[in-house]
N, C-alpha and C. Protein backbone atom coordinates (compact mmCIF):
# COMPACT_ATOMS: atom_id res chain seq x y z
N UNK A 1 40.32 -0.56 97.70
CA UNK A 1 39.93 0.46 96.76
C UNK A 1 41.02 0.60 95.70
N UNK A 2 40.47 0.89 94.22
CA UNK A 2 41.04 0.67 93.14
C UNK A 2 42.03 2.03 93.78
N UNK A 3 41.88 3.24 93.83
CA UNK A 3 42.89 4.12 93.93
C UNK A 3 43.60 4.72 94.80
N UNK A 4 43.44 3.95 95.71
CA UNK A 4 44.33 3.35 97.32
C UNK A 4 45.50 2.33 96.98
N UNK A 5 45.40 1.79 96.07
CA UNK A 5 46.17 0.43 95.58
C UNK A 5 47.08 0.93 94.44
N UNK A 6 46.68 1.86 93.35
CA UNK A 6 47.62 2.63 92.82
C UNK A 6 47.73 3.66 92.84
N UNK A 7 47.88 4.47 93.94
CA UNK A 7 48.73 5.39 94.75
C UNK A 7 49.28 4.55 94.83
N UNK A 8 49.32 3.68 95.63
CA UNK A 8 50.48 3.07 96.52
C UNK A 8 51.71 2.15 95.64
N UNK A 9 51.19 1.99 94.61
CA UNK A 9 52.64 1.40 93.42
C UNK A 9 52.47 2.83 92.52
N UNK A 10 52.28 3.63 93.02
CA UNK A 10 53.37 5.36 92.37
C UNK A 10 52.35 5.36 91.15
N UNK A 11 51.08 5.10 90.79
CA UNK A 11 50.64 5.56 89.93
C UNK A 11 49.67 6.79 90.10
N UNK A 12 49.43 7.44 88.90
CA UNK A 12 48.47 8.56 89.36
C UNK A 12 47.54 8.33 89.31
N UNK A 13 45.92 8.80 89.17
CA UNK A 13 44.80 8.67 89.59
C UNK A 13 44.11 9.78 88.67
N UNK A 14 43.24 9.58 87.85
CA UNK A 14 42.07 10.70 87.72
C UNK A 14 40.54 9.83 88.04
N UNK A 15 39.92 10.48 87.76
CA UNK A 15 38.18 10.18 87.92
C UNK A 15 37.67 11.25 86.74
N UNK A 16 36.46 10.59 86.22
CA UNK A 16 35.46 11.54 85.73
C UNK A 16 34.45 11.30 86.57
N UNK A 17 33.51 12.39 86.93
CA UNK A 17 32.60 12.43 87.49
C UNK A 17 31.43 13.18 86.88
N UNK A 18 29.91 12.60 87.68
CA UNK A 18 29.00 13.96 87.15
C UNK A 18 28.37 14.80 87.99
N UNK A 19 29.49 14.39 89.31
CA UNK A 19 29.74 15.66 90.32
C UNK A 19 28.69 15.30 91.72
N UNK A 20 27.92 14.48 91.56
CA UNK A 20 26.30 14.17 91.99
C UNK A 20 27.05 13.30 93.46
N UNK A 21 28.17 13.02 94.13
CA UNK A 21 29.10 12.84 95.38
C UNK A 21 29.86 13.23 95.68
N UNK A 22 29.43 14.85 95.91
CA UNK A 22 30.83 15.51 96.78
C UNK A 22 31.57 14.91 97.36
N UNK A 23 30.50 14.17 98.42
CA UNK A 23 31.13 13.74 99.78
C UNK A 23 32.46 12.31 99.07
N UNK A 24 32.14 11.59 98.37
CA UNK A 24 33.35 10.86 97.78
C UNK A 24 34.57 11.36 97.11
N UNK A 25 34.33 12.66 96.25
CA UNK A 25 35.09 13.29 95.95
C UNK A 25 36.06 14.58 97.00
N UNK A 26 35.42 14.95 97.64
CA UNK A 26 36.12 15.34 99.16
C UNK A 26 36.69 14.30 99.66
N UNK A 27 36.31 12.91 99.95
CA UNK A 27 37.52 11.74 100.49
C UNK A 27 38.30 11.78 99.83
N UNK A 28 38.31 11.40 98.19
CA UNK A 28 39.85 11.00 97.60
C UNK A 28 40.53 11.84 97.84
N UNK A 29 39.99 13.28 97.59
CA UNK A 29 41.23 14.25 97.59
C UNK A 29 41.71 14.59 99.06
N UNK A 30 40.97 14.56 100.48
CA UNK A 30 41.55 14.75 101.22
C UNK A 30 42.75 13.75 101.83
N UNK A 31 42.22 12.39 101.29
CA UNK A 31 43.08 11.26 101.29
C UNK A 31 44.62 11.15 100.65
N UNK A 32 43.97 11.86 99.41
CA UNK A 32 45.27 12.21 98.56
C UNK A 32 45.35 11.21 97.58
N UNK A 33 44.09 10.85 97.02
CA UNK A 33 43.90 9.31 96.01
C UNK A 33 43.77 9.64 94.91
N UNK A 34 43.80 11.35 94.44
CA UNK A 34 43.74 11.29 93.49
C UNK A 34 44.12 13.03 93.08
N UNK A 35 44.77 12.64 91.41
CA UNK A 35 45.74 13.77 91.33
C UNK A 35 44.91 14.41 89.89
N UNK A 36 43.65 13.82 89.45
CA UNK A 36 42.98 14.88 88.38
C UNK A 36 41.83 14.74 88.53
N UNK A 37 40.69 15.59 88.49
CA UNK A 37 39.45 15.50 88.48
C UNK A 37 38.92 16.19 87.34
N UNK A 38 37.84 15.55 86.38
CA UNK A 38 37.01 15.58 85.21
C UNK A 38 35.55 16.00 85.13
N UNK A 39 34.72 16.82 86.00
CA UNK A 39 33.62 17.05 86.63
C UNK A 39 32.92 17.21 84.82
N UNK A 40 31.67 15.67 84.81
CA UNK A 40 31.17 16.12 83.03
C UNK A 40 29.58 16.41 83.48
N UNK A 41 29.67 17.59 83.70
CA UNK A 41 28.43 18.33 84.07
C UNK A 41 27.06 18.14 83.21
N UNK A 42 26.45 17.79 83.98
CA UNK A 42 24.86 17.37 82.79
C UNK A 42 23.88 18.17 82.43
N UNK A 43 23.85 18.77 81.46
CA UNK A 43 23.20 20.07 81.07
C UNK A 43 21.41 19.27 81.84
N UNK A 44 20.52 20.13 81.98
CA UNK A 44 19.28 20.18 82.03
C UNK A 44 18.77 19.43 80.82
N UNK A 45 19.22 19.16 79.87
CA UNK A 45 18.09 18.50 78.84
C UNK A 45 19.40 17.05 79.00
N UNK A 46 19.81 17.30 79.08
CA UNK A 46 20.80 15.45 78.84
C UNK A 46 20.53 14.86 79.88
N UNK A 47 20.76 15.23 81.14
CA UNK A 47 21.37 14.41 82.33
C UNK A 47 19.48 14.01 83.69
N UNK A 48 19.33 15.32 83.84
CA UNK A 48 17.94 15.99 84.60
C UNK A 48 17.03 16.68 84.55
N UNK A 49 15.73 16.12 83.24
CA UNK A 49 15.45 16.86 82.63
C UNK A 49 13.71 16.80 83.52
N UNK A 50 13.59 15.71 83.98
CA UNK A 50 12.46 15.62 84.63
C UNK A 50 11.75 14.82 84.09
N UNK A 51 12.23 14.38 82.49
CA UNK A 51 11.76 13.54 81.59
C UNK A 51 11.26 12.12 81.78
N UNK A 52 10.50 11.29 81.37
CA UNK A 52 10.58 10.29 81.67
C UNK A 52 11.77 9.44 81.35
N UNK A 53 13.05 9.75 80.42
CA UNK A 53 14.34 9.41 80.13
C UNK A 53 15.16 9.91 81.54
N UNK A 54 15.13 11.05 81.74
CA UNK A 54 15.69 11.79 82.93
C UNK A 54 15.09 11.58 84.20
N UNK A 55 16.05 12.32 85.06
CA UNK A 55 16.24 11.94 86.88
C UNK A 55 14.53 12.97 87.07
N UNK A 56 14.29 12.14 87.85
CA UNK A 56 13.26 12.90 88.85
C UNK A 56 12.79 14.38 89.13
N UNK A 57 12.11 15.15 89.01
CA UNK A 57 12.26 16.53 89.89
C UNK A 57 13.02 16.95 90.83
N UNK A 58 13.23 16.07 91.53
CA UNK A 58 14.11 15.87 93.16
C UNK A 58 15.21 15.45 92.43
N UNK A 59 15.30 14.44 92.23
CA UNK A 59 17.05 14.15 91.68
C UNK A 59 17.66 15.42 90.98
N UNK A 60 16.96 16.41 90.10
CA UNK A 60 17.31 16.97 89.61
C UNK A 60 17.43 18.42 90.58
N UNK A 61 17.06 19.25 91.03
CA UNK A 61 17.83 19.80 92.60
C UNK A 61 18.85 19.54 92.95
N UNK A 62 18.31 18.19 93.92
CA UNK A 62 20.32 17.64 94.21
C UNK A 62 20.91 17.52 93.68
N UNK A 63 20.62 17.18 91.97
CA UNK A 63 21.76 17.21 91.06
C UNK A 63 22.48 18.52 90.94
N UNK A 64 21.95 19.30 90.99
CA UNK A 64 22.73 21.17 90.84
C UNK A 64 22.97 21.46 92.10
N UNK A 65 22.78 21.31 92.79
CA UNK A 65 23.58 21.31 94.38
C UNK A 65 24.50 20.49 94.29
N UNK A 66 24.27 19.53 94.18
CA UNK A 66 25.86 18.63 94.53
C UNK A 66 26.70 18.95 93.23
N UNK A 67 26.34 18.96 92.13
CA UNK A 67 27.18 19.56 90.97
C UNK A 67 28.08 20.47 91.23
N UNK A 68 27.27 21.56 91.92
CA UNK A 68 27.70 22.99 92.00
C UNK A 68 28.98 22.74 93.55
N UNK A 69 28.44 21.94 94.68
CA UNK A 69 29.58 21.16 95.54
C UNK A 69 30.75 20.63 95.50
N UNK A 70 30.08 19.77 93.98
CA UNK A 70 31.75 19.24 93.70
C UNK A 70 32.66 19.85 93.19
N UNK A 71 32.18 20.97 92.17
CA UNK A 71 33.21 21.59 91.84
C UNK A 71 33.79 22.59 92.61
N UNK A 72 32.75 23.28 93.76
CA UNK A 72 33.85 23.73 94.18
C UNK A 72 34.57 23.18 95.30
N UNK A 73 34.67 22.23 95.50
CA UNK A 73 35.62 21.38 96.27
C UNK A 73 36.67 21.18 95.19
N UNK A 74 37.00 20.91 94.41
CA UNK A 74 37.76 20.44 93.39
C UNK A 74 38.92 21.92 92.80
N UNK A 75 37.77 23.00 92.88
CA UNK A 75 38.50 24.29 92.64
C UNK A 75 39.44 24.75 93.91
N UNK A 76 39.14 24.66 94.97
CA UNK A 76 39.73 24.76 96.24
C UNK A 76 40.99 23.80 96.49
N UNK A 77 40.81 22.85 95.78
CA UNK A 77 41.86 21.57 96.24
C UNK A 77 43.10 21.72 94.87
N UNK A 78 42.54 22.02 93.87
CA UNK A 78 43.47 22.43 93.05
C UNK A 78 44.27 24.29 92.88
N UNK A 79 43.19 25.09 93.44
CA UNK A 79 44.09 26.35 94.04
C UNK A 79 45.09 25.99 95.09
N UNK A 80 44.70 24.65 96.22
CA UNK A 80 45.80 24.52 97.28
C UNK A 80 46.90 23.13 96.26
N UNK A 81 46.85 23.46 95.68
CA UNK A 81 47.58 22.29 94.84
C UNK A 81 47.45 20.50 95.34
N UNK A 82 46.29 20.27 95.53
CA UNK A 82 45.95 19.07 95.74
C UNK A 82 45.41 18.17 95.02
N UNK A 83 45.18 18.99 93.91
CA UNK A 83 45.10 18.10 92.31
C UNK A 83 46.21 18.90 91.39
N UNK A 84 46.55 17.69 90.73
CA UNK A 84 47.30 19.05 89.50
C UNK A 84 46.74 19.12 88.33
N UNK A 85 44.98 18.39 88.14
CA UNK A 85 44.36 18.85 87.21
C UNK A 85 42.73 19.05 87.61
N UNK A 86 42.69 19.95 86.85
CA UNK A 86 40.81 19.95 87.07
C UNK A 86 40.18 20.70 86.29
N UNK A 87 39.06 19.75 85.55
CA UNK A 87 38.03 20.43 84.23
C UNK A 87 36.67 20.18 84.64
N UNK A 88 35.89 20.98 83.35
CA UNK A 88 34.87 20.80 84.14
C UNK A 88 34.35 20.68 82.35
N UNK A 89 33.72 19.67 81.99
CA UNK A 89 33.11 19.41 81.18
C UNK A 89 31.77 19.75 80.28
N UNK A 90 31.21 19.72 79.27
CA UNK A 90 29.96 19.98 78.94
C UNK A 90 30.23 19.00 77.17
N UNK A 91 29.22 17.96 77.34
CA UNK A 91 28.99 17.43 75.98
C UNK A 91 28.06 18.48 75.47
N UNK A 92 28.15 18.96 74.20
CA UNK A 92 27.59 20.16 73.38
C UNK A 92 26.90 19.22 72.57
N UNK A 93 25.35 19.72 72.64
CA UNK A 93 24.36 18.98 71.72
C UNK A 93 23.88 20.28 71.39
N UNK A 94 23.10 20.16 69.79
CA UNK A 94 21.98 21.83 69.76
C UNK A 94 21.02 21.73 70.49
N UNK A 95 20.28 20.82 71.36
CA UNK A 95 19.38 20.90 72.44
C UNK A 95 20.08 21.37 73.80
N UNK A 96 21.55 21.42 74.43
CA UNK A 96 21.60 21.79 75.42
C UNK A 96 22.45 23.07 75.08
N UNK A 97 22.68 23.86 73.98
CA UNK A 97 23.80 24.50 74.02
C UNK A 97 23.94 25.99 74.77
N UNK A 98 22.14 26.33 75.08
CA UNK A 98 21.73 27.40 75.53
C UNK A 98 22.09 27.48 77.20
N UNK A 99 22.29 26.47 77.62
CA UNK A 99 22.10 25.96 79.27
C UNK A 99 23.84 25.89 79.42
N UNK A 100 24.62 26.25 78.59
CA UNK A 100 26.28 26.34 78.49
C UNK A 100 26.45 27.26 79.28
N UNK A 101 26.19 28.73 78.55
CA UNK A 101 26.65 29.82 79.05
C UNK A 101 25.94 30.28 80.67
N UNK A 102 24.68 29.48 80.55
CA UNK A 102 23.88 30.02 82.05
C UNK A 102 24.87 29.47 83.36
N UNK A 103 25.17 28.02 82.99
CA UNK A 103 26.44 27.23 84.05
C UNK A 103 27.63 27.54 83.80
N UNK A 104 28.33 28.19 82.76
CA UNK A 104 29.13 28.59 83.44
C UNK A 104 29.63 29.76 83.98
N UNK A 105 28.66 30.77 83.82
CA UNK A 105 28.42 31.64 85.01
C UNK A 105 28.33 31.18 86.18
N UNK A 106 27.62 30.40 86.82
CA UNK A 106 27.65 29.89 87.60
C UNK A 106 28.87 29.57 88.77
N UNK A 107 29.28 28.47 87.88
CA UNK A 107 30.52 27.95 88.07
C UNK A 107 31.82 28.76 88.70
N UNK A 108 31.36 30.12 87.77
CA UNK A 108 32.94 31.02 87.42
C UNK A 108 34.20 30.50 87.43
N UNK A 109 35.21 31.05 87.53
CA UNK A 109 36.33 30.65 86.48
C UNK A 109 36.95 29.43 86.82
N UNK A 110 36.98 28.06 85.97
CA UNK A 110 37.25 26.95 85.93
C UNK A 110 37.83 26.44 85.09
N UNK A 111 38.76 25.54 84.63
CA UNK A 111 38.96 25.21 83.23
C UNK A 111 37.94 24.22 82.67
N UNK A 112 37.44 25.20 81.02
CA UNK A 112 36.21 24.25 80.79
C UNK A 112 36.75 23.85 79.49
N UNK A 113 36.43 22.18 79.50
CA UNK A 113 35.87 21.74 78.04
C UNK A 113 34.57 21.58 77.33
N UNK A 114 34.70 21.97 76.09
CA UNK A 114 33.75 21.83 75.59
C UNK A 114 33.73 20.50 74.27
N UNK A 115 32.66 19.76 74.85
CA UNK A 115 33.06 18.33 73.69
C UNK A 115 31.82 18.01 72.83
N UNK A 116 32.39 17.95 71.68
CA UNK A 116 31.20 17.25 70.92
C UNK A 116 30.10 16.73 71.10
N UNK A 117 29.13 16.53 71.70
CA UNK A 117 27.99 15.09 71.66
C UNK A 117 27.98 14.71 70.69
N UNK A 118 27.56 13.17 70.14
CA UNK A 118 27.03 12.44 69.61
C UNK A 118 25.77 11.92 69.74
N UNK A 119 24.45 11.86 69.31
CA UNK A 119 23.37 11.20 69.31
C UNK A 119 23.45 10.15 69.35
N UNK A 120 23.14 9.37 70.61
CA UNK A 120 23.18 7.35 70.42
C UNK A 120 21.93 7.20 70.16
N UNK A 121 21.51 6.72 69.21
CA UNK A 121 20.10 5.97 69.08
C UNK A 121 20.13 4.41 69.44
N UNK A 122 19.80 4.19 70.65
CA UNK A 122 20.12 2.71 71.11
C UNK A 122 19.36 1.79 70.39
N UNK A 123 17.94 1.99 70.06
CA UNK A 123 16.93 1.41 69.73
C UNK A 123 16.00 2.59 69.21
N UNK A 124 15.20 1.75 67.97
CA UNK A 124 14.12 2.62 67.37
C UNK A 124 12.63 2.17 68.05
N UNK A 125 11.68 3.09 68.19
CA UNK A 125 10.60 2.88 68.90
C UNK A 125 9.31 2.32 68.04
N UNK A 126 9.82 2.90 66.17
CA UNK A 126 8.95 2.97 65.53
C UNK A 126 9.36 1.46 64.61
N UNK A 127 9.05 0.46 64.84
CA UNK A 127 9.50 -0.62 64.30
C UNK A 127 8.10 -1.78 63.74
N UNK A 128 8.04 -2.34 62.69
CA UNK A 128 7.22 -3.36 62.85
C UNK A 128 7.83 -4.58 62.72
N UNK A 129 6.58 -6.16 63.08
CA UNK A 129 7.64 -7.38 63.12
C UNK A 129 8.20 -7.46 61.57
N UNK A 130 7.60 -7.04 60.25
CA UNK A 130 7.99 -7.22 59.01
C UNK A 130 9.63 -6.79 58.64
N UNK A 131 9.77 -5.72 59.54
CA UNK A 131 11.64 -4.82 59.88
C UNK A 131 11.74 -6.26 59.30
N UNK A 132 12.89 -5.98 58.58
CA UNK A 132 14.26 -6.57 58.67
C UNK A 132 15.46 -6.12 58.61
N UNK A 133 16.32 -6.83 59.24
CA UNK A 133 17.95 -6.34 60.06
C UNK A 133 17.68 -5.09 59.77
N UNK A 134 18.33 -5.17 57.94
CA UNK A 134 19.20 -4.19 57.05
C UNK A 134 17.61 -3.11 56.87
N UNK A 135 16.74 -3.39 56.93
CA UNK A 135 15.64 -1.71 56.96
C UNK A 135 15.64 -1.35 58.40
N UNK A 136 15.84 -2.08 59.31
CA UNK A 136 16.43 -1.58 60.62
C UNK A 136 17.62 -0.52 60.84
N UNK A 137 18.61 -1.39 60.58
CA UNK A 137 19.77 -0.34 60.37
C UNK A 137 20.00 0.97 59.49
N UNK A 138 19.11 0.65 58.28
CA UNK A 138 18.66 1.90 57.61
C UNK A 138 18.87 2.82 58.26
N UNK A 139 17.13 2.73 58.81
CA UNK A 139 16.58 3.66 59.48
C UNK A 139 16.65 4.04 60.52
N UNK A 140 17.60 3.35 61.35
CA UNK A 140 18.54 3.65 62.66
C UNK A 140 19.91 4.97 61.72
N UNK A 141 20.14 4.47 60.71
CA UNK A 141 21.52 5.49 60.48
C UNK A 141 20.54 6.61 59.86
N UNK A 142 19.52 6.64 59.66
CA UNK A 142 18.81 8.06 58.87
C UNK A 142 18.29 8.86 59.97
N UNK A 143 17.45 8.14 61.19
CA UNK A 143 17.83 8.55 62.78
C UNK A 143 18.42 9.72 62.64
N UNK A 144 19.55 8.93 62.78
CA UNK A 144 20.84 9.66 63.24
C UNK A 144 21.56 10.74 62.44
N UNK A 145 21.53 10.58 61.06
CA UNK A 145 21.71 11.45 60.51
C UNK A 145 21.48 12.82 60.55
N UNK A 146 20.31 12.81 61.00
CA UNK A 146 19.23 13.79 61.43
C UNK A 146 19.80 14.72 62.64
N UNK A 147 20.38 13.63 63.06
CA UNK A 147 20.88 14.50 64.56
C UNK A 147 22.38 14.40 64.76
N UNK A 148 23.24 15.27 63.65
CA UNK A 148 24.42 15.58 63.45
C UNK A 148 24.81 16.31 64.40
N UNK A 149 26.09 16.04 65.08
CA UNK A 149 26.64 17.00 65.99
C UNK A 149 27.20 17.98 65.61
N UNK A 150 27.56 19.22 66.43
CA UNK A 150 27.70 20.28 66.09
C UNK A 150 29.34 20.40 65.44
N UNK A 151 29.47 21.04 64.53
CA UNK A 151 30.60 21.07 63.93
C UNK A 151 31.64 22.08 64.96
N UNK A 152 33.08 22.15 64.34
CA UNK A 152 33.73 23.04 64.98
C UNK A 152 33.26 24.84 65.32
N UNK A 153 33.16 24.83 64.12
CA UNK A 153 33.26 26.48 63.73
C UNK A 153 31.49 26.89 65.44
N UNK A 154 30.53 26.06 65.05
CA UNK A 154 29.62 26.26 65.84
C UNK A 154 30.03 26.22 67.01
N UNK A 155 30.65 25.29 68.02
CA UNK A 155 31.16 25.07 69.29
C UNK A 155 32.09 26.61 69.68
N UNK A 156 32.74 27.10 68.64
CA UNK A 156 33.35 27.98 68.62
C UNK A 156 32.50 28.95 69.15
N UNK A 157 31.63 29.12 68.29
CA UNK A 157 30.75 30.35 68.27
C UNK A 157 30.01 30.25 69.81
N UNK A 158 30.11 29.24 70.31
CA UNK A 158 29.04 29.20 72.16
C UNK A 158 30.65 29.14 72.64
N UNK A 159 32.12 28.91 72.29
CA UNK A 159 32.59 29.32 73.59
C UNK A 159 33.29 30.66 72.94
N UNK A 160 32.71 31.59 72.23
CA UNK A 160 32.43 33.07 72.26
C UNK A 160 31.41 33.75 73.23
N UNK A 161 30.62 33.23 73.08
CA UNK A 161 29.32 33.55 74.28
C UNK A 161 30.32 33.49 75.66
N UNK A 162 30.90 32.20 76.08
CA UNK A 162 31.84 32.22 77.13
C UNK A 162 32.49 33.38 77.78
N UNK A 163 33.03 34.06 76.72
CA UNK A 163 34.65 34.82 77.23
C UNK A 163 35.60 34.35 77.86
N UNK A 164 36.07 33.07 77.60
CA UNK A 164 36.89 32.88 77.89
C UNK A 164 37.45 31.78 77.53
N UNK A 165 38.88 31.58 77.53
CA UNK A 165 40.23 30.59 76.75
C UNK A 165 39.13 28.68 77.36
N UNK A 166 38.77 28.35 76.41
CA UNK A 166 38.18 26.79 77.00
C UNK A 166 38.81 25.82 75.93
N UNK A 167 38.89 24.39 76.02
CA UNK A 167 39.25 23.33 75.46
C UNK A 167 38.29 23.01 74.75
N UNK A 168 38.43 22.51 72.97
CA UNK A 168 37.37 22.20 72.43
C UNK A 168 38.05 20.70 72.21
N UNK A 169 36.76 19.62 72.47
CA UNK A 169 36.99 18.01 71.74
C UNK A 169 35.92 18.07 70.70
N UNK A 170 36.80 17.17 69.58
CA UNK A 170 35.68 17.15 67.90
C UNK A 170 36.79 15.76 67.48
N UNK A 171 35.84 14.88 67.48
CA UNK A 171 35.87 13.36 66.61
C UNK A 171 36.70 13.41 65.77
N UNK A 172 36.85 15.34 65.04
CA UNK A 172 37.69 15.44 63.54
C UNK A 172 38.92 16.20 63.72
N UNK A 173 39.04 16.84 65.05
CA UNK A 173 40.70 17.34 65.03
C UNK A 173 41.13 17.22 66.30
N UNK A 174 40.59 16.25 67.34
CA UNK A 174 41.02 16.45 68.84
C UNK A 174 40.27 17.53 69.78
N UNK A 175 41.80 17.78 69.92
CA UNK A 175 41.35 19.06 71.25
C UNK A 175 42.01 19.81 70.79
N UNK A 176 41.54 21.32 70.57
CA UNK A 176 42.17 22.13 70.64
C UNK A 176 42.04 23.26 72.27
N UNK A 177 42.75 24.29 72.06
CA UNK A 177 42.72 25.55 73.19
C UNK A 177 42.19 26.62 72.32
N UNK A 178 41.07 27.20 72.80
CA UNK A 178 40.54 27.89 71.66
C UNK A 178 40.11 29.47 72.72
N UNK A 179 41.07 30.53 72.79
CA UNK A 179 40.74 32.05 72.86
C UNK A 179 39.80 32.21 72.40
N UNK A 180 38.47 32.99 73.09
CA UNK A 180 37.43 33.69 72.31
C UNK A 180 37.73 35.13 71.64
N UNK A 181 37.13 35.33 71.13
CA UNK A 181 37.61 36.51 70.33
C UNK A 181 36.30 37.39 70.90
N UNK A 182 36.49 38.78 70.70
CA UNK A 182 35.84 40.04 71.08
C UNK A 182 35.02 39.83 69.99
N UNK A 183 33.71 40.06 70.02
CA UNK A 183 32.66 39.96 68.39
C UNK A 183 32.37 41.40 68.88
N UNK A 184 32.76 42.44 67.86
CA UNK A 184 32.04 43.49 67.78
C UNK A 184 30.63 44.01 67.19
């Protein structure tokens, strides 16, 4: 195992996860294989939506059970100092941004990031054989255009809804640590 092998030449270890194997994530750490955990939680419209893109009805259950498992295994192991890091993720799209504040209630107090999404348009559906490349790519970047990610100032404004100090990632300034402010 990759992080059995560096432990053992003194390196550290993180994982990202999308939480969906406690039971693996309870080994490393009881093992001691690993010193950060990244839990990137899958909102209801990204990850398990029931969709024909998305997990199952059933997958999607166990997905919020074991979600909700891993982290708190992860919160427990880093209160006993058995990680010395642990986040808990959310890619921010305007389709999932409502399903933010419901999880992390949930959750309660964790360190959360909040990161940009990007829209991948892998492939267009609406194509004929006449396309060529460059009206392909067009209309793959007009796609997309369409589905701009959320700027700073907005991300801001849902980890106000929060109440509380979370990490913002943006393509255009990093990460910041961003205090919510009281909105009167």
């Amino acid at each position: 195992m990759l992080a059995r092998y560096s432990k053992k030449i003194n390196l550290m270890v993180g994982i990202q996860s999308n939480g969906y194997f406690p039971d693996t994530i309870n080994a490393l750490i009881s093992e001691g294989l690993v010193d950060k955990i990244a839990i990137d939680y899958k909102t209801t419209w990204e990850g398990y939506s029931g969709s024909i893109e998305g997990y199952s009805p059933t997958v999607k259950g166990n997905y919020e059970k074991c979600v909700l498992k891993s982290i708190n295994i992860c919160k427990n192991a880093f209160e006993k100092n058995q990680l010395t890091e642990f986040e808990v993720v959310f890619t921010i799209f305007y389709e999932n941004k409502d399903y933010i504040k419901q999880i992390s209630e949930k959750i309660g107090d964790v360190p959360l990031v909040l990161q940009q999404g990007e829209h991948k348009i892998s492939t267009l559906h609406s194509t004929t054989p006449e396309m060529t490349d460059g009206e392909y790519i067009c209309k793959k970047h007009t796609q997309q255009k369409r589905h701009t990610p959320l700027k700073l100032l907005e991300i801001k404004e849902i980890a106000d809804t929060l109440k509380k100090t979370v990490r913002i990632r943006t393509r255009e300034i990093g990460e910041i640590s961003y205090n919510w402010r009281r909105i009167l």
